[in-house]
PDB file of N, CA and C in Angstrom:
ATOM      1  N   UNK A   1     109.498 -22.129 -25.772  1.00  0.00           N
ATOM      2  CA  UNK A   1     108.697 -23.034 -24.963  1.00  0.00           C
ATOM      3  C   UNK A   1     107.812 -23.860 -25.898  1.00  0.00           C
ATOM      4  N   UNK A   2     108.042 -24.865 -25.778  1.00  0.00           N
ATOM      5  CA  UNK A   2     106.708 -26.046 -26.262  1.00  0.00           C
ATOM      6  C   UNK A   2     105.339 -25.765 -26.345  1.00  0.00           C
ATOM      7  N   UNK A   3     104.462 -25.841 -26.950  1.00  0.00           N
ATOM      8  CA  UNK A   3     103.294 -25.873 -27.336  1.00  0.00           C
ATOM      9  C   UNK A   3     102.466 -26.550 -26.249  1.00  0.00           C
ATOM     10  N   UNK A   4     102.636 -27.667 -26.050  1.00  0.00           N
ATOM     11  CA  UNK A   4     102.124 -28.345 -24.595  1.00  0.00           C
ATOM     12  C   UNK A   4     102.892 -27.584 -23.207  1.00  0.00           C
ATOM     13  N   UNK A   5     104.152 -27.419 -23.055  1.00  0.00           N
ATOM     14  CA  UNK A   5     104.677 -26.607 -21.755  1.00  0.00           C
ATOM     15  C   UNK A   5     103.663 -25.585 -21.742  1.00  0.00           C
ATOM     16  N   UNK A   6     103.210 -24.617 -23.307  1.00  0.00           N
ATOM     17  CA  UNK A   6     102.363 -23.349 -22.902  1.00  0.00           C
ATOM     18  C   UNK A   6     100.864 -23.270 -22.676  1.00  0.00           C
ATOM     19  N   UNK A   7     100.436 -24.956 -22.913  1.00  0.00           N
ATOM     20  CA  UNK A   7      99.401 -25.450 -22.761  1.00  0.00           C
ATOM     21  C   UNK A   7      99.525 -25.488 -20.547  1.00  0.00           C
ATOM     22  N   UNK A   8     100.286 -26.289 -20.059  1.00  0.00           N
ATOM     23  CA  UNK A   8     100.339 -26.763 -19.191  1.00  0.00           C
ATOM     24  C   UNK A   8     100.160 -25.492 -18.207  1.00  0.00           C
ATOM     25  N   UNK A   9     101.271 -24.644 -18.430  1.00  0.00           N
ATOM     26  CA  UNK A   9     100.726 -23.603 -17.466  1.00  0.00           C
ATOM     27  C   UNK A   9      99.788 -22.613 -18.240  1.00  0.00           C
ATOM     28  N   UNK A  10      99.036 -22.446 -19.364  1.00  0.00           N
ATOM     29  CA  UNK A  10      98.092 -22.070 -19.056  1.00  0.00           C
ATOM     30  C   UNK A  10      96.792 -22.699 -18.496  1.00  0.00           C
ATOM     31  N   UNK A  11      96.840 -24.182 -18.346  1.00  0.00           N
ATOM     32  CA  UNK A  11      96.127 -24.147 -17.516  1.00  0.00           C
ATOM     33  C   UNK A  11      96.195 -24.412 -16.141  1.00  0.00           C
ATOM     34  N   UNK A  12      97.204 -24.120 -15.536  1.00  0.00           N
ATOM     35  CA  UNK A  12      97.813 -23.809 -14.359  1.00  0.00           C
ATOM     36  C   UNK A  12      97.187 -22.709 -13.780  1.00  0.00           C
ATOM     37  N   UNK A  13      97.842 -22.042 -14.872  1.00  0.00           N
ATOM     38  CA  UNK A  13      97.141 -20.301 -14.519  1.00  0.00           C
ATOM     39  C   UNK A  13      95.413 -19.915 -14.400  1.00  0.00           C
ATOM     40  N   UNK A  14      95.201 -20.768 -15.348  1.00  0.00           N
ATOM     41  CA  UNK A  14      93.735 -20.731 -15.632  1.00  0.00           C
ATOM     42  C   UNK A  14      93.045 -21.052 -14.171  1.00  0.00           C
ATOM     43  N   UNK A  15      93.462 -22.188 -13.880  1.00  0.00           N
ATOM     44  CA  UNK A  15      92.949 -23.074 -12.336  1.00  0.00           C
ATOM     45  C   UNK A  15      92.792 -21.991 -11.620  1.00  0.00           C
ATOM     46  N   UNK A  16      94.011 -21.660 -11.354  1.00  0.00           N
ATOM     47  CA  UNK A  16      94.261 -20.374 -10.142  1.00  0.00           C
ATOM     48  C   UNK A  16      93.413 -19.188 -10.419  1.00  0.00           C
ATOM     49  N   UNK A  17      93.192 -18.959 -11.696  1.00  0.00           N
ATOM     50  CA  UNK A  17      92.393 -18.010 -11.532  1.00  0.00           C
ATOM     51  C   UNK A  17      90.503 -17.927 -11.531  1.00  0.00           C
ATOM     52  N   UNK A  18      90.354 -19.423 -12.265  1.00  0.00           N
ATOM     53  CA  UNK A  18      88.795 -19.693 -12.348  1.00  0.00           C
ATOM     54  C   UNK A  18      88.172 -20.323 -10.974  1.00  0.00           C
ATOM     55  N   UNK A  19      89.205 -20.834 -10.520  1.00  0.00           N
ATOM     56  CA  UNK A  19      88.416 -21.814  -8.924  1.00  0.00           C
ATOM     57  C   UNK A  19      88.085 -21.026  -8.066  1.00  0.00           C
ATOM     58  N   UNK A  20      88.777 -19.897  -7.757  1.00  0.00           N
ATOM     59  CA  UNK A  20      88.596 -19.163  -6.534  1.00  0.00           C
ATOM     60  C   UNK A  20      87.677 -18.113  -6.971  1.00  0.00           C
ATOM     61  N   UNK A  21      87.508 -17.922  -8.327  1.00  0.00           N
ATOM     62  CA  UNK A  21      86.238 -16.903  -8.864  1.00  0.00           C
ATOM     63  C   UNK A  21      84.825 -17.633  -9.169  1.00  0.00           C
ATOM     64  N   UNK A  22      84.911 -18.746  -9.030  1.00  0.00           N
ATOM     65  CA  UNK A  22      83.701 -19.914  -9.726  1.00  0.00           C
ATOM     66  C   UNK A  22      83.411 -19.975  -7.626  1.00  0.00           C
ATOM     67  N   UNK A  23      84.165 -20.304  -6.555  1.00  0.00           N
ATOM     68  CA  UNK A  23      83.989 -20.351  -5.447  1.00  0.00           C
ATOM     69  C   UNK A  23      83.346 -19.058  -4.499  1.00  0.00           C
ATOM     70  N   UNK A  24      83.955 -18.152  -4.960  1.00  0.00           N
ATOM     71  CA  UNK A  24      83.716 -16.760  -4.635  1.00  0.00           C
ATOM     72  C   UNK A  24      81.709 -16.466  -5.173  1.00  0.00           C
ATOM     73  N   UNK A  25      82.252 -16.537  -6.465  1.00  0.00           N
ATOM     74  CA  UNK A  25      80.516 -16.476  -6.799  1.00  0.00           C
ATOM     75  C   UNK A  25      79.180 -17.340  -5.972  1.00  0.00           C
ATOM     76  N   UNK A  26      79.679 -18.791  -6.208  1.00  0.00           N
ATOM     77  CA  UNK A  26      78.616 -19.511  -5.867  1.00  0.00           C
ATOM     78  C   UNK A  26      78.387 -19.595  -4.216  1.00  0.00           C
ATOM     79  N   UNK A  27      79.246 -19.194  -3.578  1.00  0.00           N
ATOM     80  CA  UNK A  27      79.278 -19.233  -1.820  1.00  0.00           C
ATOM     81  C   UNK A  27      79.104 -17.664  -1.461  1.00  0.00           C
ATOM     82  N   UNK A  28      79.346 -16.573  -2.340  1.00  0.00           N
ATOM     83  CA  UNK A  28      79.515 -15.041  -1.561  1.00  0.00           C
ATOM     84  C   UNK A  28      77.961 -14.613  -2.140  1.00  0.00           C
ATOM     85  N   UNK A  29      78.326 -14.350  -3.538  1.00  0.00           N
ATOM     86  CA  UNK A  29      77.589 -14.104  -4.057  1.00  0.00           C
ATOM     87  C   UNK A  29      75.925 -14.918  -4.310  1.00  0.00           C
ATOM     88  N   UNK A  30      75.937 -15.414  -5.006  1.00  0.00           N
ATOM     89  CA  UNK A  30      74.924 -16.057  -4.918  1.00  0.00           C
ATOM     90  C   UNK A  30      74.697 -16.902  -3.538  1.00  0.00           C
ATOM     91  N   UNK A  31      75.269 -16.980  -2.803  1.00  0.00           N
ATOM     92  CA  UNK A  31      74.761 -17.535  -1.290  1.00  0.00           C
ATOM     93  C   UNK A  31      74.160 -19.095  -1.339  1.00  0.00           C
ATOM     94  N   UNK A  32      75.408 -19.950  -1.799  1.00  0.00           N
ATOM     95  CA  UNK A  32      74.691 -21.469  -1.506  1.00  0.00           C
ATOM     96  C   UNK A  32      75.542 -21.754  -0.493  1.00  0.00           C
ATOM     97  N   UNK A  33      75.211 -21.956   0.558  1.00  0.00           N
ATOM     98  CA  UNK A  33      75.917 -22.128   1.952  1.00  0.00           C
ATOM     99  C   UNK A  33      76.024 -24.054   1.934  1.00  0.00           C
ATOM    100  N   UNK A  34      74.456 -24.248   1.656  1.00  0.00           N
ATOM    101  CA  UNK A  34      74.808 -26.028   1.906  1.00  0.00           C
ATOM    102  C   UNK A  34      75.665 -26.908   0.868  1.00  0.00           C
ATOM    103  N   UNK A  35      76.201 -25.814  -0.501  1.00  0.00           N
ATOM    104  CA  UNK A  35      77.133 -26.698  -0.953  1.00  0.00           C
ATOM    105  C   UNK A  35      78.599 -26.559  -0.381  1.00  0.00           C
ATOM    106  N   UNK A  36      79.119 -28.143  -0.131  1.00  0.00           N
ATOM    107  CA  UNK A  36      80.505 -27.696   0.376  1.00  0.00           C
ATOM    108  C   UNK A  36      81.453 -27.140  -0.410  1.00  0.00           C
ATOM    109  N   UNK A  37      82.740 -26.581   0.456  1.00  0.00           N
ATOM    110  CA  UNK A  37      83.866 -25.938  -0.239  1.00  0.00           C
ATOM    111  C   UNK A  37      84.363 -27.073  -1.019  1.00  0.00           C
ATOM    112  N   UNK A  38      85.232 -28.566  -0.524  1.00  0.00           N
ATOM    113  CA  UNK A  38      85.439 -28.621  -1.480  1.00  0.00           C
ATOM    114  C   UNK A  38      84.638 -29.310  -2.531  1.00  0.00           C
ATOM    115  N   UNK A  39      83.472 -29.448  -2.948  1.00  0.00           N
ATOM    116  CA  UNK A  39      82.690 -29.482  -4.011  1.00  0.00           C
ATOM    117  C   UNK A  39      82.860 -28.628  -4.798  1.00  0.00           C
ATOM    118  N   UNK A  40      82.935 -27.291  -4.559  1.00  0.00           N
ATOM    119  CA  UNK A  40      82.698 -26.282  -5.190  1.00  0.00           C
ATOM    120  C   UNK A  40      84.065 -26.469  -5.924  1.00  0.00           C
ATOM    121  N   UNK A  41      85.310 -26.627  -4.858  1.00  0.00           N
ATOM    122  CA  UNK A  41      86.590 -26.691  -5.494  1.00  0.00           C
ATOM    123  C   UNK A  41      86.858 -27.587  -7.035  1.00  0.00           C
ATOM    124  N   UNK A  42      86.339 -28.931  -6.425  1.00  0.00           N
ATOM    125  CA  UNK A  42      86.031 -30.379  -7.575  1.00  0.00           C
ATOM    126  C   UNK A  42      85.446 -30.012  -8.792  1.00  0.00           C
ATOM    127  N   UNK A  43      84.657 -29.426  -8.286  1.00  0.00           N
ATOM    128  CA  UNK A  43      83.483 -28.889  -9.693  1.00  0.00           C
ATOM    129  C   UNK A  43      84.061 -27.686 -10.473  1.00  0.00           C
ATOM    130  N   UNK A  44      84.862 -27.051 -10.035  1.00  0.00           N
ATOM    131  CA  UNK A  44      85.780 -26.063 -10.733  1.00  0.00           C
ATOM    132  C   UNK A  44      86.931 -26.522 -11.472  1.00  0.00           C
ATOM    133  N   UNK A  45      87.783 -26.878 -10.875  1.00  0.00           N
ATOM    134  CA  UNK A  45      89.221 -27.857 -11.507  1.00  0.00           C
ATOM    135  C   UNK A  45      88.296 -28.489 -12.573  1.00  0.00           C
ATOM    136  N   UNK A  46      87.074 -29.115 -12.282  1.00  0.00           N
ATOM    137  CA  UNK A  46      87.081 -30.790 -13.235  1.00  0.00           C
ATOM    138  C   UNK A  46      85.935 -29.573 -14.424  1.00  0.00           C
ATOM    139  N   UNK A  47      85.694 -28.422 -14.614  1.00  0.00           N
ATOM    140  CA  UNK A  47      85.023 -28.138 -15.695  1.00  0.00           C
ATOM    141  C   UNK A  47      86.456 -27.284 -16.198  1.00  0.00           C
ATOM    142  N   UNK A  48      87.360 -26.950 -15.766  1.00  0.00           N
ATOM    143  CA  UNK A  48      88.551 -26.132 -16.835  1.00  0.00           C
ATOM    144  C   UNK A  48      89.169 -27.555 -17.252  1.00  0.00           C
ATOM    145  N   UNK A  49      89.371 -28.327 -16.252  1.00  0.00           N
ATOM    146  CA  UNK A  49      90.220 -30.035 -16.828  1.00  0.00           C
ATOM    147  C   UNK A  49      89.166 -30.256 -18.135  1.00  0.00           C
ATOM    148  N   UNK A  50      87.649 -30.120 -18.117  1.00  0.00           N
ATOM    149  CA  UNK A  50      87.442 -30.917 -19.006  1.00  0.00           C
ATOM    150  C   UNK A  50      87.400 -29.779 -20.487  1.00  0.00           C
ATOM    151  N   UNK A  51      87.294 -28.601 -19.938  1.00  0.00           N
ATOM    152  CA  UNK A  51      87.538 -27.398 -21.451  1.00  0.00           C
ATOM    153  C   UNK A  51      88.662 -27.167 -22.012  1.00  0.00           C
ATOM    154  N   UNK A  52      89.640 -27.043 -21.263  1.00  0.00           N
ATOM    155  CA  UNK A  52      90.755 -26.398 -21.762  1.00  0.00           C
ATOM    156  C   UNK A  52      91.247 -27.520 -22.845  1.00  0.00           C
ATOM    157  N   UNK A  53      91.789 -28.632 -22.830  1.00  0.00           N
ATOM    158  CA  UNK A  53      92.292 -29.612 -23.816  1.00  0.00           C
ATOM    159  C   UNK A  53      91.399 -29.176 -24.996  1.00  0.00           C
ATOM    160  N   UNK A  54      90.379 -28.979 -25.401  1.00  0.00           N
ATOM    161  CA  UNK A  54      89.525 -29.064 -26.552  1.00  0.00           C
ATOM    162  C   UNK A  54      89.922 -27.965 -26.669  1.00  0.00           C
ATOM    163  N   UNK A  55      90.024 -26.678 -26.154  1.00  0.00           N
ATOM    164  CA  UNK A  55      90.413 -25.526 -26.686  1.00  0.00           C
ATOM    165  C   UNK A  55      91.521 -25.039 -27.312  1.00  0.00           C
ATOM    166  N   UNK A  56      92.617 -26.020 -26.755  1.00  0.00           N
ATOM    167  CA  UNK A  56      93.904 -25.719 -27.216  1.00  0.00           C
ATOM    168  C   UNK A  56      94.765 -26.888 -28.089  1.00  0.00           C
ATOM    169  N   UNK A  57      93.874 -28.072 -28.378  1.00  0.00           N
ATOM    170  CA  UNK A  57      93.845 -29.431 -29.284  1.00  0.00           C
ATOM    171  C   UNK A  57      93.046 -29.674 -30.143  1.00  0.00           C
ATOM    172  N   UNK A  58      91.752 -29.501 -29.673  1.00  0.00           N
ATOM    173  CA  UNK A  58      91.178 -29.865 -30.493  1.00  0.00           C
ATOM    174  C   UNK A  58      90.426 -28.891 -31.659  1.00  0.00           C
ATOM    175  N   UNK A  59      89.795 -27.514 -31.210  1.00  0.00           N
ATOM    176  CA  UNK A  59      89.976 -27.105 -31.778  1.00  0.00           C
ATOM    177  C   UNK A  59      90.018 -26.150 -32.688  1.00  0.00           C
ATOM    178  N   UNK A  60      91.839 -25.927 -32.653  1.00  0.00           N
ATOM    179  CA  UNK A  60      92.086 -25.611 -33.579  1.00  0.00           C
ATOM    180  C   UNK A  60      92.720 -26.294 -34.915  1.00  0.00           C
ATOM    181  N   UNK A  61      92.769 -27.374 -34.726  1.00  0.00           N
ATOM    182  CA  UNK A  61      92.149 -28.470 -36.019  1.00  0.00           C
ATOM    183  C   UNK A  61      91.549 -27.897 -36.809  1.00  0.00           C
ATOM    184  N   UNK A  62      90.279 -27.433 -36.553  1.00  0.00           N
ATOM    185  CA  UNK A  62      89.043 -27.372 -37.219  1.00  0.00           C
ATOM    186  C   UNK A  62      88.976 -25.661 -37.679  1.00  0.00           C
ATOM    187  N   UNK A  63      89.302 -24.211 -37.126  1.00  0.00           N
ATOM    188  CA  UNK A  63      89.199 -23.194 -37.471  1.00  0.00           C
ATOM    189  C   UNK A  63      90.722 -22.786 -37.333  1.00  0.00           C
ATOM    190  N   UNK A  64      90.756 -22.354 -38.549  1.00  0.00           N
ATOM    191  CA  UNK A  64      91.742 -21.457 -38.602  1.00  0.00           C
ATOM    192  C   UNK A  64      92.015 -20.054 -38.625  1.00  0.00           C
ATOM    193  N   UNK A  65      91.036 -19.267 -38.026  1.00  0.00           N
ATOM    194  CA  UNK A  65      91.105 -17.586 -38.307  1.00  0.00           C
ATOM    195  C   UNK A  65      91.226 -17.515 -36.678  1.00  0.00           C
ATOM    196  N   UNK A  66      92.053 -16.347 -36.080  1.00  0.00           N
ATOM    197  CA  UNK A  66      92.547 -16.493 -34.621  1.00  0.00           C
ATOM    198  C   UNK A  66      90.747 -15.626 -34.134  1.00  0.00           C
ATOM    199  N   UNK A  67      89.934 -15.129 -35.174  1.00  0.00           N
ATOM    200  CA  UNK A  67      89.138 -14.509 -34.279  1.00  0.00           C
ATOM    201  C   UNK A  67      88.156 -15.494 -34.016  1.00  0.00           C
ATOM    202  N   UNK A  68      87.805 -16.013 -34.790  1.00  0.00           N
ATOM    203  CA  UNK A  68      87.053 -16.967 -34.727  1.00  0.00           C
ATOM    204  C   UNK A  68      87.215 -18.189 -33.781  1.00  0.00           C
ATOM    205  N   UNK A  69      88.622 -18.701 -33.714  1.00  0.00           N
ATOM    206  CA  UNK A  69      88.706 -19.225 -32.791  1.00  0.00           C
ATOM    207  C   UNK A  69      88.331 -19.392 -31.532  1.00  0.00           C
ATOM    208  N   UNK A  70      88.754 -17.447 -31.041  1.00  0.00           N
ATOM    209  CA  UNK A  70      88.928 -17.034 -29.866  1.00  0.00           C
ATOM    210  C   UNK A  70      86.851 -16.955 -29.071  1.00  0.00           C
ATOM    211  N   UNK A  71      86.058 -16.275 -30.114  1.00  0.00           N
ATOM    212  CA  UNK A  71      84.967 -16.014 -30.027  1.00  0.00           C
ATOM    213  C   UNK A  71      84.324 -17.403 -30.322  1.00  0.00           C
ATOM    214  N   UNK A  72      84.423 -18.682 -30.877  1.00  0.00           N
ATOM    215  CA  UNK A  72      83.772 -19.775 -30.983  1.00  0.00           C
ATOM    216  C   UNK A  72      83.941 -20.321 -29.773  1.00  0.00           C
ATOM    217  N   UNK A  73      85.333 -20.347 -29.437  1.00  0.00           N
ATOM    218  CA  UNK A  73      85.899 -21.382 -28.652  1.00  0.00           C
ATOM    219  C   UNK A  73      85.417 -20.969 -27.022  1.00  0.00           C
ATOM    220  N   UNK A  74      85.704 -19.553 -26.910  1.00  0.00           N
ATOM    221  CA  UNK A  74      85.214 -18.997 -25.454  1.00  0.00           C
ATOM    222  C   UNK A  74      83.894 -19.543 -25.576  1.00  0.00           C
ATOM    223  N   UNK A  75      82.937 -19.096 -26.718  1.00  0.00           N
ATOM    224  CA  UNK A  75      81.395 -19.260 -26.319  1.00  0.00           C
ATOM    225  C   UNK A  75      81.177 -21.141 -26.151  1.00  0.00           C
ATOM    226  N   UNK A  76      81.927 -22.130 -26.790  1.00  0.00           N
ATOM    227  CA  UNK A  76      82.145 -22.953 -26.363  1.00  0.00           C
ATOM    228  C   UNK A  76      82.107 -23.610 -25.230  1.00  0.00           C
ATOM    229  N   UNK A  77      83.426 -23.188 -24.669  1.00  0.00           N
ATOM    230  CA  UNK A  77      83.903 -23.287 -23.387  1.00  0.00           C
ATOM    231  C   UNK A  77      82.452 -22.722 -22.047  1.00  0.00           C
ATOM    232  N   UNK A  78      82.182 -21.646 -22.146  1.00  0.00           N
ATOM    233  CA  UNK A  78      81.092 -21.066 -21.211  1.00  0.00           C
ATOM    234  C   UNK A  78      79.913 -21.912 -21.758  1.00  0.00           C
ATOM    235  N   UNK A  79      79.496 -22.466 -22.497  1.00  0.00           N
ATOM    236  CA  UNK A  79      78.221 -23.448 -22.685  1.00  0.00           C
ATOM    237  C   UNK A  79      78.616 -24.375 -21.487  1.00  0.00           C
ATOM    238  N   UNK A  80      79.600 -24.819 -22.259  1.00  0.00           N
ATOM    239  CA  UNK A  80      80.248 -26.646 -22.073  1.00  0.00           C
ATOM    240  C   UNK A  80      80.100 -26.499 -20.466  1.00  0.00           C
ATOM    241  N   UNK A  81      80.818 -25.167 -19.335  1.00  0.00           N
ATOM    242  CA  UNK A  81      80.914 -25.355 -17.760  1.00  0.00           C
ATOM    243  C   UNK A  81      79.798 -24.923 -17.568  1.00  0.00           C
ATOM    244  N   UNK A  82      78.589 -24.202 -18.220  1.00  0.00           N
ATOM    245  CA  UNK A  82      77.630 -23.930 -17.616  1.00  0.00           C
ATOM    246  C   UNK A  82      76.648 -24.817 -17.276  1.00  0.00           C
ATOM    247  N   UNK A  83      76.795 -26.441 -17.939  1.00  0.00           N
ATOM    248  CA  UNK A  83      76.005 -26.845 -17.954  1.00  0.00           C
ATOM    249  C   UNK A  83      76.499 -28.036 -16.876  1.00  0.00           C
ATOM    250  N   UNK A  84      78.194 -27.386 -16.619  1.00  0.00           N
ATOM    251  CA  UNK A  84      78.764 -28.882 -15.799  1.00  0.00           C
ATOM    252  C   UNK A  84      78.691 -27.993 -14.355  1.00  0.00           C
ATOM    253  N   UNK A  85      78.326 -26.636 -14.606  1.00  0.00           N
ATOM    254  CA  UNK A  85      78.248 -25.968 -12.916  1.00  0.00           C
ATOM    255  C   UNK A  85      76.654 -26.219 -12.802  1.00  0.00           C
ATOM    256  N   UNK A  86      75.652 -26.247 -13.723  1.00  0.00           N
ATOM    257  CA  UNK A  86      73.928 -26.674 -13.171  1.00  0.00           C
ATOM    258  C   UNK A  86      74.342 -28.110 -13.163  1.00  0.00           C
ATOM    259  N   UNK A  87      74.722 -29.233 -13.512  1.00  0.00           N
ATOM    260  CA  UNK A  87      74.550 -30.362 -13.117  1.00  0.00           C
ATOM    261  C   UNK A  87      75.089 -30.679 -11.751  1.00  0.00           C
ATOM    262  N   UNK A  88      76.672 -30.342 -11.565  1.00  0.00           N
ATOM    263  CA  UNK A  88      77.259 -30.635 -10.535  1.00  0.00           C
ATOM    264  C   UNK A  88      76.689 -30.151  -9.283  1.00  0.00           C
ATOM    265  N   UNK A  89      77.319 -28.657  -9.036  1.00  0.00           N
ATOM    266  CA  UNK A  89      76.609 -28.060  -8.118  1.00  0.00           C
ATOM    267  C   UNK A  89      74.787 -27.604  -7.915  1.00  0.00           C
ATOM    268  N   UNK A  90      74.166 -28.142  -8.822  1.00  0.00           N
ATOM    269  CA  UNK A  90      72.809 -27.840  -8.876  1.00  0.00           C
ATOM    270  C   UNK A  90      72.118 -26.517  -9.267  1.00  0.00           C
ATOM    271  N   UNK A  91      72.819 -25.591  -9.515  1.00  0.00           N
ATOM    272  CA  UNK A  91      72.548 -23.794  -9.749  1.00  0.00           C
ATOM    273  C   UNK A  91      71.514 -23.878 -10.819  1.00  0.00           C
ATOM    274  N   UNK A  92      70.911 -22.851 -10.829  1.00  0.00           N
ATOM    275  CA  UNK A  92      69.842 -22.684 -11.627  1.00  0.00           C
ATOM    276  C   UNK A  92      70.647 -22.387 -13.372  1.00  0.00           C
ATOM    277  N   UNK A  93      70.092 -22.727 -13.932  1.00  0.00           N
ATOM    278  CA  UNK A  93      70.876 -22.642 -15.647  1.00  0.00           C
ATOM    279  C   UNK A  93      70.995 -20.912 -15.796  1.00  0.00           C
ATOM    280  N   UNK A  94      70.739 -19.665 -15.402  1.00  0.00           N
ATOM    281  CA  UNK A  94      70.873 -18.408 -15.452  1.00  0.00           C
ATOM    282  C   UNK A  94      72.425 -18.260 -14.248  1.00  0.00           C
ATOM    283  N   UNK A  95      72.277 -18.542 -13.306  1.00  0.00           N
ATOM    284  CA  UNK A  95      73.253 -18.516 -12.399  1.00  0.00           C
ATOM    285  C   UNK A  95      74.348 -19.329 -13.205  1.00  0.00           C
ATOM    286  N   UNK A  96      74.239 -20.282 -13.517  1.00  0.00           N
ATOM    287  CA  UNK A  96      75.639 -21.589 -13.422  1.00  0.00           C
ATOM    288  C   UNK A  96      76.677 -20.517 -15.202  1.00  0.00           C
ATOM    289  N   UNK A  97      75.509 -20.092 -16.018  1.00  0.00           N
ATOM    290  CA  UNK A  97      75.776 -18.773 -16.859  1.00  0.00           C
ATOM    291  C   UNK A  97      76.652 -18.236 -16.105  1.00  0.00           C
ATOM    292  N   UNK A  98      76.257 -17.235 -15.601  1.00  0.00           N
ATOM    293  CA  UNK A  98      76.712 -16.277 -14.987  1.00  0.00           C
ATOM    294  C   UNK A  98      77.782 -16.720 -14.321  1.00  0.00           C
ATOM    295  N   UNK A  99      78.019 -17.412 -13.329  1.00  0.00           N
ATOM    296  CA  UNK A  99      79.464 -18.305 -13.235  1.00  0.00           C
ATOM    297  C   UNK A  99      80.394 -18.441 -13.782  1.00  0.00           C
ATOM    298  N   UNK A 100      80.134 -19.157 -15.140  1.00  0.00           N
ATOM    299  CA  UNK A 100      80.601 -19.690 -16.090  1.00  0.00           C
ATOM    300  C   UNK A 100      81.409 -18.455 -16.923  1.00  0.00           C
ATOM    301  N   UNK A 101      80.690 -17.557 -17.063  1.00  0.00           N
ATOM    302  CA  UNK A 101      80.755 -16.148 -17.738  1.00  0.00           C
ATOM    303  C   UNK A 101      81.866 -15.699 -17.227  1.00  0.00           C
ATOM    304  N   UNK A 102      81.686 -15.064 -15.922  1.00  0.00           N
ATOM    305  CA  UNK A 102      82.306 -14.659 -15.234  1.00  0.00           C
ATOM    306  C   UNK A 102      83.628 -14.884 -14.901  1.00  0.00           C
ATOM    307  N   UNK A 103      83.572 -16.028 -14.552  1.00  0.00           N
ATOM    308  CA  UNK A 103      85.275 -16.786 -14.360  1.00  0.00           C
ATOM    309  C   UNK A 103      86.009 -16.781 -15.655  1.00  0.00           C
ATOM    310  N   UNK A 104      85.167 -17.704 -16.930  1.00  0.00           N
ATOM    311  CA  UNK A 104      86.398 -17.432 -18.412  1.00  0.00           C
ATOM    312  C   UNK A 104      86.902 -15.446 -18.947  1.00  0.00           C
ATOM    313  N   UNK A 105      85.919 -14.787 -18.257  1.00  0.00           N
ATOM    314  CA  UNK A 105      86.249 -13.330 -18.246  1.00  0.00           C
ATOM    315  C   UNK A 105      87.253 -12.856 -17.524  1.00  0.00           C
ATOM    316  N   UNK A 106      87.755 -13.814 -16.808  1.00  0.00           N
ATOM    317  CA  UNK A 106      88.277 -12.961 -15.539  1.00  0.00           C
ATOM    318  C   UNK A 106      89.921 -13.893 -15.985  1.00  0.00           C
ATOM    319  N   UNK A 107      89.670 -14.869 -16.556  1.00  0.00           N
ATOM    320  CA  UNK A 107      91.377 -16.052 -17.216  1.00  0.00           C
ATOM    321  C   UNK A 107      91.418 -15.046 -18.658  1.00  0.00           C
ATOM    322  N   UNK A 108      90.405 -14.646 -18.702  1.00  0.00           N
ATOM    323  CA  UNK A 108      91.070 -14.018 -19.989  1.00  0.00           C
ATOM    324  C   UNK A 108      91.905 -12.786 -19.768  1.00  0.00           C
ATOM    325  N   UNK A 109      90.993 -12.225 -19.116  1.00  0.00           N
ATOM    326  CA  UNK A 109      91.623 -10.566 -18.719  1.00  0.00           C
ATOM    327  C   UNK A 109      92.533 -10.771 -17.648  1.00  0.00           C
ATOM    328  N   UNK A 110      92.608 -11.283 -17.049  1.00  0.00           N
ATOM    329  CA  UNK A 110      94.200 -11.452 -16.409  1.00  0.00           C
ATOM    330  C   UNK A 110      95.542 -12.180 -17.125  1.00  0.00           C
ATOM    331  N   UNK A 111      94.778 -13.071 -18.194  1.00  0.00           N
ATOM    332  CA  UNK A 111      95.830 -13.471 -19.153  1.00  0.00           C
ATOM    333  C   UNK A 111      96.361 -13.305 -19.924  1.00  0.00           C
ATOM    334  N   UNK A 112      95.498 -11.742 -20.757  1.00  0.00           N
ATOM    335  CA  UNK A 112      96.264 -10.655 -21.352  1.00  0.00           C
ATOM    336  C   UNK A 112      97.072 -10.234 -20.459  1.00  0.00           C
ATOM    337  N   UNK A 113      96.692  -9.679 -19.601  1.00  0.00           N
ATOM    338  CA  UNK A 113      97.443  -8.575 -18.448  1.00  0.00           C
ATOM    339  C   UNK A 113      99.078  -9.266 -18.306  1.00  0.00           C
ATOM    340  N   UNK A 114      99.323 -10.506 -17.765  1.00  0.00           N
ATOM    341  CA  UNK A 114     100.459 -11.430 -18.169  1.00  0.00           C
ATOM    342  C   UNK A 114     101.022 -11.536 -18.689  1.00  0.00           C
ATOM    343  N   UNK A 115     100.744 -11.330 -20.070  1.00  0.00           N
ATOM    344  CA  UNK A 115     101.068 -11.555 -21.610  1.00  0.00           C
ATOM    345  C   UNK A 115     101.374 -10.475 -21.830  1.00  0.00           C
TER     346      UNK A 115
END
């Protein structure tokens, strides 16, 4: 398989697994009732749309040790949506964390499990 094909569905997979855990949190859990569903949906898709390409293009350009990668790039990635789940949806910067946290924990560990 292609490098981009294994790009494509992982973030296929990724979607499926971060939207409905980024939705779950901010509507069950934390209890924001007046934001709508699909906001919540928009604001999920469009923070893995805007991480994943840099993670799997850009870069690894720049580091070449797979641990480093993995541990730069996650802590990366959970900055980069935490700050696009407090802008978008409005969450407090500890919550939109915790979100953020939560969901790339949950694409990872199901994406071993896959693998």
């Amino acid at each position: 398989m292609l490098y981009e094909q294994k790009f494509l569905l992982s973030l296929f997979l990724t979607l499926i697994i971060e939207v409905p855990v980024v939705f779950v949190l901010v509507r069950y859990f934390f209890k924001y009732k007046d934001i709508k569903t699909p906001t919540i949906i928009y604001v999920g898709v469009l923070a893995t749309a805007l991480t994943i390409p840099y993670l799997w293009f850009v870069l690894p350009a720049f580091i070449f040790s797979r641990i480093t990668y993995l541990i730069l790039g996650e802590f990366l990635v959970i900055l980069v949506e935490t700050f696009i789940y407090k802008q978008f949806l409005e969450l407090k910067l500890p919550k939109a964390f915790v979100v953020s946290l939560i969901a790339n924990v949950a694409s990872i560990l199901l994406g071993l499990m896959i693998q």
